[in-house]
PDB file of N, CA and C in Angstrom:
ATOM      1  N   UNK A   1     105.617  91.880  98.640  1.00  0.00           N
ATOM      2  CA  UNK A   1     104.806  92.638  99.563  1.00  0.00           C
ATOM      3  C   UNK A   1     105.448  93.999  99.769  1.00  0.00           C
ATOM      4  N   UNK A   2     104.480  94.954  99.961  1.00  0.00           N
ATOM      5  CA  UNK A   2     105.047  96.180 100.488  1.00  0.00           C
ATOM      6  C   UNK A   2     105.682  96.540 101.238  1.00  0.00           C
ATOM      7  N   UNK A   3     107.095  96.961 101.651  1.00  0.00           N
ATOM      8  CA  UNK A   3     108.362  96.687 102.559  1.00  0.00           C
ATOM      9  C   UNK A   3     107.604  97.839 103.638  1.00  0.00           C
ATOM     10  N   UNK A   4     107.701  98.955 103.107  1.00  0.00           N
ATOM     11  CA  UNK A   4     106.922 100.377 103.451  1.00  0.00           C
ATOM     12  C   UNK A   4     106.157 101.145 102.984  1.00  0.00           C
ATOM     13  N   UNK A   5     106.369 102.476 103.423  1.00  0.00           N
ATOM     14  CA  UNK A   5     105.684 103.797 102.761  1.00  0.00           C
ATOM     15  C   UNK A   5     106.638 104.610 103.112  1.00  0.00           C
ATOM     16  N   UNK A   6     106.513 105.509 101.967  1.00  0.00           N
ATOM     17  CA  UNK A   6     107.488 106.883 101.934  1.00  0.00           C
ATOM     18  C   UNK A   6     106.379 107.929 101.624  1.00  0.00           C
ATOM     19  N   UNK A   7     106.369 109.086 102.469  1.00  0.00           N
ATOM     20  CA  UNK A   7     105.822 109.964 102.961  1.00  0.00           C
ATOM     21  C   UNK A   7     106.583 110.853 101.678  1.00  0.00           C
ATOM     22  N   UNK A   8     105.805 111.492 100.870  1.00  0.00           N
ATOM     23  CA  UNK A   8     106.589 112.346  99.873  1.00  0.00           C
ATOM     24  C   UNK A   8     105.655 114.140 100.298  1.00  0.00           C
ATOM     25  N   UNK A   9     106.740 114.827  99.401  1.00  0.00           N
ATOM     26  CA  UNK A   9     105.911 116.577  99.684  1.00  0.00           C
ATOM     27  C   UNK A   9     107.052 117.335  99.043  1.00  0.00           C
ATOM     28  N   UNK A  10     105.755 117.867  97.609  1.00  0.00           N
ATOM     29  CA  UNK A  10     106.109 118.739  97.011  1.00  0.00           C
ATOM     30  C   UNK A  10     106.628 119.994  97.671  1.00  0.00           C
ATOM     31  N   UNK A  11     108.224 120.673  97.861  1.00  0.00           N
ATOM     32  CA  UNK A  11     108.104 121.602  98.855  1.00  0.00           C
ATOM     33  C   UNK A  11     107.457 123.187  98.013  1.00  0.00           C
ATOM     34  N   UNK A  12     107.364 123.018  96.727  1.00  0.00           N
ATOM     35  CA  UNK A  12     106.848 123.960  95.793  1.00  0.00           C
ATOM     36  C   UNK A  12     105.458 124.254  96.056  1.00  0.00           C
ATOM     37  N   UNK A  13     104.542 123.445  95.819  1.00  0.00           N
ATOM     38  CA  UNK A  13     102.916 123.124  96.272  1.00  0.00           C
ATOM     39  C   UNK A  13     102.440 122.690  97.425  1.00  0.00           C
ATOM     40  N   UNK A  14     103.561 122.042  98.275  1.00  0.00           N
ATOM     41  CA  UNK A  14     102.798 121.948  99.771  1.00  0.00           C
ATOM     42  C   UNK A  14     101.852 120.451  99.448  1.00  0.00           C
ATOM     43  N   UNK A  15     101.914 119.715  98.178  1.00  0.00           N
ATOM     44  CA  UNK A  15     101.172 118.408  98.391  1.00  0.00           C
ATOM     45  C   UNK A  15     101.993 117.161  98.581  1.00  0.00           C
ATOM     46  N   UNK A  16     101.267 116.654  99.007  1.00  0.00           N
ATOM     47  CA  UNK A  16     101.573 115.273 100.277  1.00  0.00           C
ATOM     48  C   UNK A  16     101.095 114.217  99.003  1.00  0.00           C
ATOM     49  N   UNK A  17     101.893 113.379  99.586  1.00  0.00           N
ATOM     50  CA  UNK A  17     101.467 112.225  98.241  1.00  0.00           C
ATOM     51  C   UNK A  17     101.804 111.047  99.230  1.00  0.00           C
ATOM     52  N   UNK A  18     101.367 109.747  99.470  1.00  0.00           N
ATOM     53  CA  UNK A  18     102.016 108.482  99.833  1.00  0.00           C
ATOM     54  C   UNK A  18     102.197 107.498  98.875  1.00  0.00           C
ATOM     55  N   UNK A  19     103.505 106.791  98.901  1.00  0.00           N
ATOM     56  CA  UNK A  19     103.635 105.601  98.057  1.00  0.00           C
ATOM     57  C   UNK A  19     104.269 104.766  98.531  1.00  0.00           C
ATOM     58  N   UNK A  20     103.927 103.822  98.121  1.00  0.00           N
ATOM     59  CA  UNK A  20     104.501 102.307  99.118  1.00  0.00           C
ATOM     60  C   UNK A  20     105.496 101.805  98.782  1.00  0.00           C
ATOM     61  N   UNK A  21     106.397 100.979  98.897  1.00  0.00           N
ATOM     62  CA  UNK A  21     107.490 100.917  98.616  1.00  0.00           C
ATOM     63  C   UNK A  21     107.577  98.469  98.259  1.00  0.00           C
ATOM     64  N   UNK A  22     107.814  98.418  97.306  1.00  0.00           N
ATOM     65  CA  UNK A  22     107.909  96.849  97.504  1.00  0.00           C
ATOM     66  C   UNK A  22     106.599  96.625  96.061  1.00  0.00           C
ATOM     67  N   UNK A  23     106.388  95.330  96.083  1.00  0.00           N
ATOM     68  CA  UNK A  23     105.438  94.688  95.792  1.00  0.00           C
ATOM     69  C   UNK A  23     103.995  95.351  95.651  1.00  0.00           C
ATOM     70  N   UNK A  24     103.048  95.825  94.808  1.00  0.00           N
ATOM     71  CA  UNK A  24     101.985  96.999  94.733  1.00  0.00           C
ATOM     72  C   UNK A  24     100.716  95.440  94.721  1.00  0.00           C
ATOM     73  N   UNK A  25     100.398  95.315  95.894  1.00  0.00           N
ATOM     74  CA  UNK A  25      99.360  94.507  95.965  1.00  0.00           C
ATOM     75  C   UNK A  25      97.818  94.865  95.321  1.00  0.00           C
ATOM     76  N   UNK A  26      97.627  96.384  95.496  1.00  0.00           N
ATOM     77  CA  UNK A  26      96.723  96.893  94.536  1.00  0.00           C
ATOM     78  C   UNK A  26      96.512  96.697  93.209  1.00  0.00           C
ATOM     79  N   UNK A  27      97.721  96.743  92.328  1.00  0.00           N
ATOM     80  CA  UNK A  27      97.658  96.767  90.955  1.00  0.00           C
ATOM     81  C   UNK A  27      97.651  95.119  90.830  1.00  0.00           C
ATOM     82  N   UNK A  28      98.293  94.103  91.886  1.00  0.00           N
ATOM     83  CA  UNK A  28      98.392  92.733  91.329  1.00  0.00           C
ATOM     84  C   UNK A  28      95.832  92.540  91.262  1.00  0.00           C
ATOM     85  N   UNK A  29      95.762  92.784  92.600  1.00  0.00           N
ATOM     86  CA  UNK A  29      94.154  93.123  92.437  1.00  0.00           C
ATOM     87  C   UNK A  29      93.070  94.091  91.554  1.00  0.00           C
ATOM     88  N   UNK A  30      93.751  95.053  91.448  1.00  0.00           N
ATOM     89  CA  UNK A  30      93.110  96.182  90.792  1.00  0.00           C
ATOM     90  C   UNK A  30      93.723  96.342  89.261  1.00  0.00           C
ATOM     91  N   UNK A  31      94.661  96.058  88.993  1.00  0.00           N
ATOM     92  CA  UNK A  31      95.085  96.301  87.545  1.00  0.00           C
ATOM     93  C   UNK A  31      95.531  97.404  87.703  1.00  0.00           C
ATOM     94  N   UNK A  32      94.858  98.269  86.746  1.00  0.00           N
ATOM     95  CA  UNK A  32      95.169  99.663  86.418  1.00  0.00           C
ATOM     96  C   UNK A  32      94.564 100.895  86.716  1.00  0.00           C
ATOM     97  N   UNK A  33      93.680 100.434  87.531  1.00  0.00           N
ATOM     98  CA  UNK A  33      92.880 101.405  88.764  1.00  0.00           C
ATOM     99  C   UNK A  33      93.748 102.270  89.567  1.00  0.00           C
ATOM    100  N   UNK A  34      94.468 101.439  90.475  1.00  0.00           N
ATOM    101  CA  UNK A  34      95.176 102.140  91.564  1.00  0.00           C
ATOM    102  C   UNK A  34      96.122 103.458  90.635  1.00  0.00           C
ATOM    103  N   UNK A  35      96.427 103.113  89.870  1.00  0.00           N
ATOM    104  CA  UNK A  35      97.613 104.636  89.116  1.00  0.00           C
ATOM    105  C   UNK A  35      96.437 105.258  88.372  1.00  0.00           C
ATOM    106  N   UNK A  36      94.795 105.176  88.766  1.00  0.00           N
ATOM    107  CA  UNK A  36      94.674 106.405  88.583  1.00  0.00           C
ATOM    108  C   UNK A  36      94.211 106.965  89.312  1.00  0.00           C
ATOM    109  N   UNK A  37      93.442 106.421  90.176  1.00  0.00           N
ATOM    110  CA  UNK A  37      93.682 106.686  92.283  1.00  0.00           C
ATOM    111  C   UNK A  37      94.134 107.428  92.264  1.00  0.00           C
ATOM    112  N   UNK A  38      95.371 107.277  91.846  1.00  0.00           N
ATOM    113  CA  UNK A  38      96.510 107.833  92.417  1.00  0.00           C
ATOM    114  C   UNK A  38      96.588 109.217  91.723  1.00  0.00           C
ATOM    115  N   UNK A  39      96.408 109.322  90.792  1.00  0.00           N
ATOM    116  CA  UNK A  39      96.572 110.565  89.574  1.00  0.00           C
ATOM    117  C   UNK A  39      97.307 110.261  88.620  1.00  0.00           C
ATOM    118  N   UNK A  40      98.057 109.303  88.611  1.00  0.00           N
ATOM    119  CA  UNK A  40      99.045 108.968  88.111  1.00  0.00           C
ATOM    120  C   UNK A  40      98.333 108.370  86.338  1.00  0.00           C
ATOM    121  N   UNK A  41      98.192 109.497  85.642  1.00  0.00           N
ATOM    122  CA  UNK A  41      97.389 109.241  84.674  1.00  0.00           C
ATOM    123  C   UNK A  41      98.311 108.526  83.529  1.00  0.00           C
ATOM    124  N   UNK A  42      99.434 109.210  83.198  1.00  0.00           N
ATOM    125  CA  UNK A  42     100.935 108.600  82.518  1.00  0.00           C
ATOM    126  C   UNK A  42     100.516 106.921  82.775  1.00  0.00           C
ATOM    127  N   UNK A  43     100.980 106.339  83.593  1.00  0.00           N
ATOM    128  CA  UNK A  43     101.182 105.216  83.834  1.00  0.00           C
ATOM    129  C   UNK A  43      99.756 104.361  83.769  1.00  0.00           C
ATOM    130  N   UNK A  44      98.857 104.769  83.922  1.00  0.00           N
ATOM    131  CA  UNK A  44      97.286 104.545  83.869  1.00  0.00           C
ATOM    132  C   UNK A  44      97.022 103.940  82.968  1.00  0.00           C
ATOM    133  N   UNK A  45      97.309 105.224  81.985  1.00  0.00           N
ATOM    134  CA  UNK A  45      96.733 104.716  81.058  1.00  0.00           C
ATOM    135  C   UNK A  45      97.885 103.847  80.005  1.00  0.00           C
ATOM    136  N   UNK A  46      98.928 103.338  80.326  1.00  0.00           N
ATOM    137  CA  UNK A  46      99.830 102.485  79.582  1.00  0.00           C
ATOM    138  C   UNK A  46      99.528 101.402  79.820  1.00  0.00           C
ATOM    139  N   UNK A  47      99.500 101.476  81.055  1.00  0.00           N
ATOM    140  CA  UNK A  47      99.075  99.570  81.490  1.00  0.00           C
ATOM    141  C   UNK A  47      97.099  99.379  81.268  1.00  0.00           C
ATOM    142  N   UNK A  48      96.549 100.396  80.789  1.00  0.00           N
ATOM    143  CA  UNK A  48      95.262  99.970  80.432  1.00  0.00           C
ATOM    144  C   UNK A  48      95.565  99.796  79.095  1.00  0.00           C
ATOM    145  N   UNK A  49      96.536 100.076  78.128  1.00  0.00           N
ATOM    146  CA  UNK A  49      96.617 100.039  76.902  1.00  0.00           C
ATOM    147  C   UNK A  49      97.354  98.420  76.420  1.00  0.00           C
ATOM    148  N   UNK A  50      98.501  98.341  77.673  1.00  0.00           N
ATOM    149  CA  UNK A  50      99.254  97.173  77.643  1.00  0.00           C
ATOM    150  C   UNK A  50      98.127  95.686  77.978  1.00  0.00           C
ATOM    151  N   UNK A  51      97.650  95.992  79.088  1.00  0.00           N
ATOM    152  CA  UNK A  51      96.298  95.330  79.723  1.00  0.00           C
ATOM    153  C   UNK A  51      95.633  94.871  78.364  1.00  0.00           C
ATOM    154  N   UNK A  52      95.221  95.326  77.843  1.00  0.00           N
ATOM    155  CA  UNK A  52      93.872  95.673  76.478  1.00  0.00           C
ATOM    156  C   UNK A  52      94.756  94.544  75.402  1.00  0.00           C
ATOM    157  N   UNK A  53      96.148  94.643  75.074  1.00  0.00           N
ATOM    158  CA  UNK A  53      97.588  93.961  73.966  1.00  0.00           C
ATOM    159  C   UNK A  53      97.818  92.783  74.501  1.00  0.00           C
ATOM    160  N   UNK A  54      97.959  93.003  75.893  1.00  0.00           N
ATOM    161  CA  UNK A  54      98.190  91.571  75.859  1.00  0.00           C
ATOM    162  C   UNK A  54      97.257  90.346  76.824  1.00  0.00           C
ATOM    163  N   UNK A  55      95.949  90.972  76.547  1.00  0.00           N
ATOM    164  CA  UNK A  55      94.699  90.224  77.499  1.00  0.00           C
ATOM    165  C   UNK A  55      95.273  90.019  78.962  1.00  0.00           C
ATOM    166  N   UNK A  56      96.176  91.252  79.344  1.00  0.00           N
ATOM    167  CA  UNK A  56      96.603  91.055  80.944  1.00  0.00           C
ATOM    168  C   UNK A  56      97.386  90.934  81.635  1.00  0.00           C
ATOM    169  N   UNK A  57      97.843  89.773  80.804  1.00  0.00           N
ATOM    170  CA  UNK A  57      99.367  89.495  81.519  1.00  0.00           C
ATOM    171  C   UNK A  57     100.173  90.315  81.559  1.00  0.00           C
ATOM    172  N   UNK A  58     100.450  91.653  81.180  1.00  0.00           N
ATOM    173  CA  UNK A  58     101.582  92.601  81.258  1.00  0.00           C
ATOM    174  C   UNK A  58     101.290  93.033  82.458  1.00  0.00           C
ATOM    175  N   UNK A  59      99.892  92.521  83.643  1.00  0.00           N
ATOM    176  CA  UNK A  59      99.471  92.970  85.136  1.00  0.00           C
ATOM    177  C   UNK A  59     100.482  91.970  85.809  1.00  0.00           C
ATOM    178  N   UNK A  60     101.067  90.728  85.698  1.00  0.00           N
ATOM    179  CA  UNK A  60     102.166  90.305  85.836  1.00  0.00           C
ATOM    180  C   UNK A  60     102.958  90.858  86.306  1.00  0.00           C
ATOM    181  N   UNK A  61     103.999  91.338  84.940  1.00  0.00           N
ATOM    182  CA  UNK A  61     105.371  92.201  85.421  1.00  0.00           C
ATOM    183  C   UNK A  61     104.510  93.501  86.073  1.00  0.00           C
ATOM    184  N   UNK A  62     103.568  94.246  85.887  1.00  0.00           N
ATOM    185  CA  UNK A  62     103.404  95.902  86.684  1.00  0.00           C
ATOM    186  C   UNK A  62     102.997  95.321  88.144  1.00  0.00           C
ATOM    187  N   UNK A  63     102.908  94.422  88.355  1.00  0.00           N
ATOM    188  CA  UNK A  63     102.537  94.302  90.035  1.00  0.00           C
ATOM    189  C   UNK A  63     104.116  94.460  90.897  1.00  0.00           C
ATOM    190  N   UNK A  64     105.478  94.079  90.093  1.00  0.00           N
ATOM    191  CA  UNK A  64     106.305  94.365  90.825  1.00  0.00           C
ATOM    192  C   UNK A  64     106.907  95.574  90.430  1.00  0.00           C
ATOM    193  N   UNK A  65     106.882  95.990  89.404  1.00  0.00           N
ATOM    194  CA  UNK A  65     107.532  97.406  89.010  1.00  0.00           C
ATOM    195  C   UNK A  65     106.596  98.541  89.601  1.00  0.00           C
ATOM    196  N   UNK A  66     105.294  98.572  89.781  1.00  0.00           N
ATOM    197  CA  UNK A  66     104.461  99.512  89.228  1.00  0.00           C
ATOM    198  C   UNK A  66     104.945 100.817  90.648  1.00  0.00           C
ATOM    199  N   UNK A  67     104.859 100.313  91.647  1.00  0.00           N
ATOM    200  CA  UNK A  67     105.233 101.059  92.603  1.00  0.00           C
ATOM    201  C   UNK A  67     106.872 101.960  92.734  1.00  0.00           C
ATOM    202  N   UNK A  68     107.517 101.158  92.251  1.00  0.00           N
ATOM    203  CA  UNK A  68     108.684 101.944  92.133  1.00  0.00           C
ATOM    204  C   UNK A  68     108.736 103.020  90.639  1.00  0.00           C
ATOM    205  N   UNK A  69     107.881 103.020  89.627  1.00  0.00           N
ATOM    206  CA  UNK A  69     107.708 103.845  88.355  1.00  0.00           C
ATOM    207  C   UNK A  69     107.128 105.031  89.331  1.00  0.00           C
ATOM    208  N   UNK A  70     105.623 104.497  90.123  1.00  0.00           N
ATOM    209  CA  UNK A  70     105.236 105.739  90.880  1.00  0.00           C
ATOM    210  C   UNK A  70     106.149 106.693  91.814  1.00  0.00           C
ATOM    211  N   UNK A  71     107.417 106.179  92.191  1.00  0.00           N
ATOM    212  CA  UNK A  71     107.809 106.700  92.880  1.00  0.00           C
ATOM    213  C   UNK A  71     108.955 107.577  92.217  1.00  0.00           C
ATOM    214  N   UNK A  72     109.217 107.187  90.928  1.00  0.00           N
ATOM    215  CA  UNK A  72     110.053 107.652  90.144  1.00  0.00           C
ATOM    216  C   UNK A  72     109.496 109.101  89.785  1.00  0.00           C
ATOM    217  N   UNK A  73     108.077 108.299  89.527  1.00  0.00           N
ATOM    218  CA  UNK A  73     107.672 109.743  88.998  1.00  0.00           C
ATOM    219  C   UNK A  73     107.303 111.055  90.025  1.00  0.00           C
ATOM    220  N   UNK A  74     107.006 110.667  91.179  1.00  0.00           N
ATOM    221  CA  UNK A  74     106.926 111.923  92.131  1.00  0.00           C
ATOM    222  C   UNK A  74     108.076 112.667  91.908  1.00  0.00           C
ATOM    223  N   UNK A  75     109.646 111.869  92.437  1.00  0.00           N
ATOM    224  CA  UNK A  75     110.487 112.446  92.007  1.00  0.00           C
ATOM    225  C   UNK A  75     110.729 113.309  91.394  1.00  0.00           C
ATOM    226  N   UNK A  76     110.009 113.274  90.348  1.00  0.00           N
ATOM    227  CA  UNK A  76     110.190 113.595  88.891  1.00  0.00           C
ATOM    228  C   UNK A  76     109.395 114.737  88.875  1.00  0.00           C
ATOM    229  N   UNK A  77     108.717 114.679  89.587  1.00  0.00           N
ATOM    230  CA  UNK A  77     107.710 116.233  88.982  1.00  0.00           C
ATOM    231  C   UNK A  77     107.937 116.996  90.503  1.00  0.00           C
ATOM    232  N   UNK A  78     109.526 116.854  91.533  1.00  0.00           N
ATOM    233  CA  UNK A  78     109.660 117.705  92.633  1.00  0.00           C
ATOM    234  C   UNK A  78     109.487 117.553  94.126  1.00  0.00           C
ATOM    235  N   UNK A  79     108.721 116.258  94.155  1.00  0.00           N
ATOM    236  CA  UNK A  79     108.806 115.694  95.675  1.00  0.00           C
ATOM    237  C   UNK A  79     109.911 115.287  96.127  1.00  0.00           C
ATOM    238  N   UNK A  80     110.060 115.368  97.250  1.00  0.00           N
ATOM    239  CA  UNK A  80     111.003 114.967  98.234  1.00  0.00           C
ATOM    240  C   UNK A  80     110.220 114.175  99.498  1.00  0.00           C
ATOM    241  N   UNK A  81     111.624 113.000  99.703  1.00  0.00           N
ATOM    242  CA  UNK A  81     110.612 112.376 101.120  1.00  0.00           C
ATOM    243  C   UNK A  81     110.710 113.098 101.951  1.00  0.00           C
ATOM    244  N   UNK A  82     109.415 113.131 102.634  1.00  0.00           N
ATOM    245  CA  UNK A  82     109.097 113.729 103.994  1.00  0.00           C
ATOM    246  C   UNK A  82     109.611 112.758 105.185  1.00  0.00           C
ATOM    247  N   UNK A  83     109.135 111.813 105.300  1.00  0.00           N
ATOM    248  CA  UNK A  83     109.104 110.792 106.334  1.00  0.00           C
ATOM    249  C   UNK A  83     108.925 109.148 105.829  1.00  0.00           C
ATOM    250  N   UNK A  84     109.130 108.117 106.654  1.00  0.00           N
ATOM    251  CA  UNK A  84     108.950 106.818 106.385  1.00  0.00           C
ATOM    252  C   UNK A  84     108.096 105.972 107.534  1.00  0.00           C
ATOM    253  N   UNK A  85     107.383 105.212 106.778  1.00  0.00           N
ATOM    254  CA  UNK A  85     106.109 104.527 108.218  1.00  0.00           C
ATOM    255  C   UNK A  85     107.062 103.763 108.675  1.00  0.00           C
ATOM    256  N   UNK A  86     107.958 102.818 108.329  1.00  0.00           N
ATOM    257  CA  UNK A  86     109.304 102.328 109.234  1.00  0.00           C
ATOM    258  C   UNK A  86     110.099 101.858 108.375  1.00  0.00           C
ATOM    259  N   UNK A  87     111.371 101.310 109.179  1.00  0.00           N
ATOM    260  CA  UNK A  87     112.808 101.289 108.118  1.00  0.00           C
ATOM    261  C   UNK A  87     113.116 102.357 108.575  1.00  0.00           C
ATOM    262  N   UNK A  88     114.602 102.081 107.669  1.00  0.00           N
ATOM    263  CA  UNK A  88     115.300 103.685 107.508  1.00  0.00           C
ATOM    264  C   UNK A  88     115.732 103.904 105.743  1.00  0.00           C
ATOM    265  N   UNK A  89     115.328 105.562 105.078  1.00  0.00           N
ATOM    266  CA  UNK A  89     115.385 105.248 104.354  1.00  0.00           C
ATOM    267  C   UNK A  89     116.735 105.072 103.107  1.00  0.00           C
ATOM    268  N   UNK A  90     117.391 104.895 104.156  1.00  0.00           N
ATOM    269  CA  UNK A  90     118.404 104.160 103.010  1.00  0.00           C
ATOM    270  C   UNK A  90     118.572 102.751 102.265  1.00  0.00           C
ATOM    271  N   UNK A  91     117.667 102.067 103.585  1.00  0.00           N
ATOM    272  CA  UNK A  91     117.166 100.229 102.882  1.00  0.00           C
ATOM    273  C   UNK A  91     116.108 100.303 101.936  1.00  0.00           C
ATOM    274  N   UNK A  92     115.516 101.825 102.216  1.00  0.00           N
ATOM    275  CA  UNK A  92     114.536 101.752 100.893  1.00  0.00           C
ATOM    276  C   UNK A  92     114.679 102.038  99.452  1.00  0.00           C
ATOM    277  N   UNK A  93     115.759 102.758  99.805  1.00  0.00           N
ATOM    278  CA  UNK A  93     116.552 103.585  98.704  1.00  0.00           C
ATOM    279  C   UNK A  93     117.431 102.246  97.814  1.00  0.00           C
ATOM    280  N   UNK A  94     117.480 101.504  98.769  1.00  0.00           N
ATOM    281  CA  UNK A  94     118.700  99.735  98.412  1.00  0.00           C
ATOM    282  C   UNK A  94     117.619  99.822  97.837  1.00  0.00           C
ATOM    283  N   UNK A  95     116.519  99.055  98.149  1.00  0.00           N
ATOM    284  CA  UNK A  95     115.338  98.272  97.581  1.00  0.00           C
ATOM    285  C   UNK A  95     115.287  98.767  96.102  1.00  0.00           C
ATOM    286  N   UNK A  96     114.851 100.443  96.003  1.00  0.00           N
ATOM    287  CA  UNK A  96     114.374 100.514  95.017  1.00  0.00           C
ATOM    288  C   UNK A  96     115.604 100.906  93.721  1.00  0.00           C
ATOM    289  N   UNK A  97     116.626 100.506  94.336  1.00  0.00           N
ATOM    290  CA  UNK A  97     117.644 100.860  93.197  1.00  0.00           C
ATOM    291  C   UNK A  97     118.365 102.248  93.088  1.00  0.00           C
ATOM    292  N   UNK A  98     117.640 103.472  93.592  1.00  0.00           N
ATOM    293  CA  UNK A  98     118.361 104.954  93.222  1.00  0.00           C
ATOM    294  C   UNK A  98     118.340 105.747  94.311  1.00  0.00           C
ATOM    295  N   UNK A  99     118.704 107.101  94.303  1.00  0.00           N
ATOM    296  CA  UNK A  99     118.869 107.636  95.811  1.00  0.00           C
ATOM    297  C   UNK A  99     117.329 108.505  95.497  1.00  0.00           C
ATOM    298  N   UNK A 100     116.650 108.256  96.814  1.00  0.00           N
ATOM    299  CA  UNK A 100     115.884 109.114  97.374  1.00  0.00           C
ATOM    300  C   UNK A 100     116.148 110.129  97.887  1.00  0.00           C
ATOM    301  N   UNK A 101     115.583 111.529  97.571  1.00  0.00           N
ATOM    302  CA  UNK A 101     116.079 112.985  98.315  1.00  0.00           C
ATOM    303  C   UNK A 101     115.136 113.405  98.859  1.00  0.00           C
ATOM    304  N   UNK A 102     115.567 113.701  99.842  1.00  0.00           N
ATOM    305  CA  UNK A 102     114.968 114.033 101.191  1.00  0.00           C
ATOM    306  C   UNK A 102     114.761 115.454 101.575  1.00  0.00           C
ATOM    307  N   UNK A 103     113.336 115.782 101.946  1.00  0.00           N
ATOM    308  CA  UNK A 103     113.150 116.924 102.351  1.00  0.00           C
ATOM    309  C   UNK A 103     113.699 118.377 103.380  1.00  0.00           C
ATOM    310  N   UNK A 104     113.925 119.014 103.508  1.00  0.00           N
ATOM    311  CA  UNK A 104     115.145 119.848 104.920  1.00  0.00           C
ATOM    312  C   UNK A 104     113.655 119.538 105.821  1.00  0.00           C
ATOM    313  N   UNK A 105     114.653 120.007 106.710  1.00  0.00           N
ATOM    314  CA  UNK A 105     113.490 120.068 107.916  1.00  0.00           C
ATOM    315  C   UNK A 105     113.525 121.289 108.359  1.00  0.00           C
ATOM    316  N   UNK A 106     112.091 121.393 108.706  1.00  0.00           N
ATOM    317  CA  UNK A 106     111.702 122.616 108.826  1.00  0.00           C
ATOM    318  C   UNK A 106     112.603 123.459 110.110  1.00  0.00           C
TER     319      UNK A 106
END
């Protein structure tokens, strides 16, 4: 299950992104919908390709990874957390294995 949410923001573009943190109950329901919801077209379209190879079951393992790849990838293209819906985020940072960087405050 989803532990939290981490409040992310590009400080370059000013966009706000949310991602949940734990278990992606969406993708265990939705498959490969939710990452493109999301924009998250990279990952979209792998697990519609993986989905398609292995009649599904690769929705299996992406229901527990899939949320922490998304969060990798904000990272990755310049977000920083803004805020957390609760916790603190250093148990989230445990959870997901790597350090989260955090936005200055204004």
């Amino acid at each position: 299950m989803a532990y939290t949410s981490i409040i992310f923001e590009n400080e370059e573009t000013g966009a706000i992104k949310e991602a949940p943190v734990g278990f992606s109950w969406t993708t265990f329901f939705f498959g490969f919908f939710p990452a493109l919801f999301r924009g998250d077209w990279k990952w979209g379209l792998i697990m519609f390709a993986l989905y398609l190879v292995t009649l599904g079951l690769s929705g299996l393992i992406f229901m527990f990874i899939y949320n922490k790849l998304y969060i990798k990838g904000l990272i990755n293209a310049g977000f920083k957390a803004k805020s957390i819906a609760s916790g603190d985020m250093e148990f989230a940072a445990s959870k997901l294995g790597f350090e989260i960087p955090v936005a200055q405050a204004a």
